[in-house]
Protein backbone atom coordinates (compact mmCIF):
# COMPACT_ATOMS: atom_id res chain seq x y z
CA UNK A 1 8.99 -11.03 -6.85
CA UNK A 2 9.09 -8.39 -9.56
CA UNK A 3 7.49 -8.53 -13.13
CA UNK A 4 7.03 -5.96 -15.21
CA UNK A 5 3.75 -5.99 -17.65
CA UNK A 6 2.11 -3.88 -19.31
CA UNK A 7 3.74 -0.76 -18.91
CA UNK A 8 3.46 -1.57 -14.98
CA UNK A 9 6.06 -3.09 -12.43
CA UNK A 10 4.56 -5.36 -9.93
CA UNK A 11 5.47 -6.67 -6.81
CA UNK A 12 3.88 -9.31 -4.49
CA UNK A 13 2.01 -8.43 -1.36
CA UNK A 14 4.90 -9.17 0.93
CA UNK A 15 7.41 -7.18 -1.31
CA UNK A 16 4.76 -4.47 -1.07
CA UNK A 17 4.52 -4.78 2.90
CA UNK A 18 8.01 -4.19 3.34
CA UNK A 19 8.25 -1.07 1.60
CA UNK A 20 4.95 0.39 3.23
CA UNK A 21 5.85 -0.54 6.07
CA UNK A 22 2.82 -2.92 7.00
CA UNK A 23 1.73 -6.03 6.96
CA UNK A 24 0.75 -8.07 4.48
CA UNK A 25 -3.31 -8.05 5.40
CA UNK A 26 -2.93 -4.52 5.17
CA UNK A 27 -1.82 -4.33 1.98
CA UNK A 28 -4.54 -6.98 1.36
CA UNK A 29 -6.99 -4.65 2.83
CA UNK A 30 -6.02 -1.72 0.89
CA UNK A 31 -5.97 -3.45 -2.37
CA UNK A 32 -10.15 -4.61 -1.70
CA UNK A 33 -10.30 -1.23 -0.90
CA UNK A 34 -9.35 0.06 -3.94
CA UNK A 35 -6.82 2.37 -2.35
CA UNK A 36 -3.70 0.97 -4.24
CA UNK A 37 -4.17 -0.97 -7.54
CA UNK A 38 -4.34 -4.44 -7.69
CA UNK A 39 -4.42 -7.29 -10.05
CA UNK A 40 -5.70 -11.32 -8.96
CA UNK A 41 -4.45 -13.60 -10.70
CA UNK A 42 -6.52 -16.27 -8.24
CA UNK A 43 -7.22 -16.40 -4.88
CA UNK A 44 -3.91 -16.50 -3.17
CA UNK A 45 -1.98 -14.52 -6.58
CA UNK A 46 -2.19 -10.49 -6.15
CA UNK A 47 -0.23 -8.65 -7.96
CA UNK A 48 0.37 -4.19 -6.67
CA UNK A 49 2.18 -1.98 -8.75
CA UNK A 50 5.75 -1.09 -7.52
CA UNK A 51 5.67 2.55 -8.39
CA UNK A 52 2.40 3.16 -6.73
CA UNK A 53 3.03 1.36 -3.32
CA UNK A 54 6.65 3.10 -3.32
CA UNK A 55 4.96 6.67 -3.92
CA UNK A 56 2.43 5.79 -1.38
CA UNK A 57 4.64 4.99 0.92
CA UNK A 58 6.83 8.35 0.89
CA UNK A 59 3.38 9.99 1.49
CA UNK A 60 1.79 7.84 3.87
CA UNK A 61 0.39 10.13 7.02
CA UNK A 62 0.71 9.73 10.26
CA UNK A 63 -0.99 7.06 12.49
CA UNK A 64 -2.99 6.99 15.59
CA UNK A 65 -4.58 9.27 17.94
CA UNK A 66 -2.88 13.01 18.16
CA UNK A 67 -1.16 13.19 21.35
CA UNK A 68 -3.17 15.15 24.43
CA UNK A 69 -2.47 19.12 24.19
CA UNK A 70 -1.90 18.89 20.42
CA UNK A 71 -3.52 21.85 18.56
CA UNK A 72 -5.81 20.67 15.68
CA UNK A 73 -6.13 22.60 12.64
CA UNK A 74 -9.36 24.32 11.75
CA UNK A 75 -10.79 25.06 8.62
């Protein structure tokens, strides 16, 4: 589901999941988090903006622990 309001396109948690590459409680999480904008229309209607979650997702580090051996970067 796309809409676009208010100068904002938004997508649906599950639309938003896919192109993170997540799932959709972690999208959920994110959103309570304040880490990505959100918008609830109730409590089972949350709308994310499209443009954020796809910028986000070109940026989005990498996960878990480093791998034994790896050099860490000081400051």
């Amino acid at each position: 589901m796309n809409l676009k309001t208010g100068g904002r396109n938004l997508c649906s948690t599950e639309d938003a999941a896919k192109i993170y590459g997540c799932t959709t409680g972690r999208i959920r999480q994110l959103a309570r988090a304040g880490a990505i904008w959100s918008h609830h229309f109730s409590a089972h209607m949350v709308a994310l903006d499209l443009d954020e979650i796809t910028r986000k997702a070109k940026e989005k580090p990498a996960t878990g622990r480093p791998r034994s051996g790896a050099k860490l970067k000081r400051a």
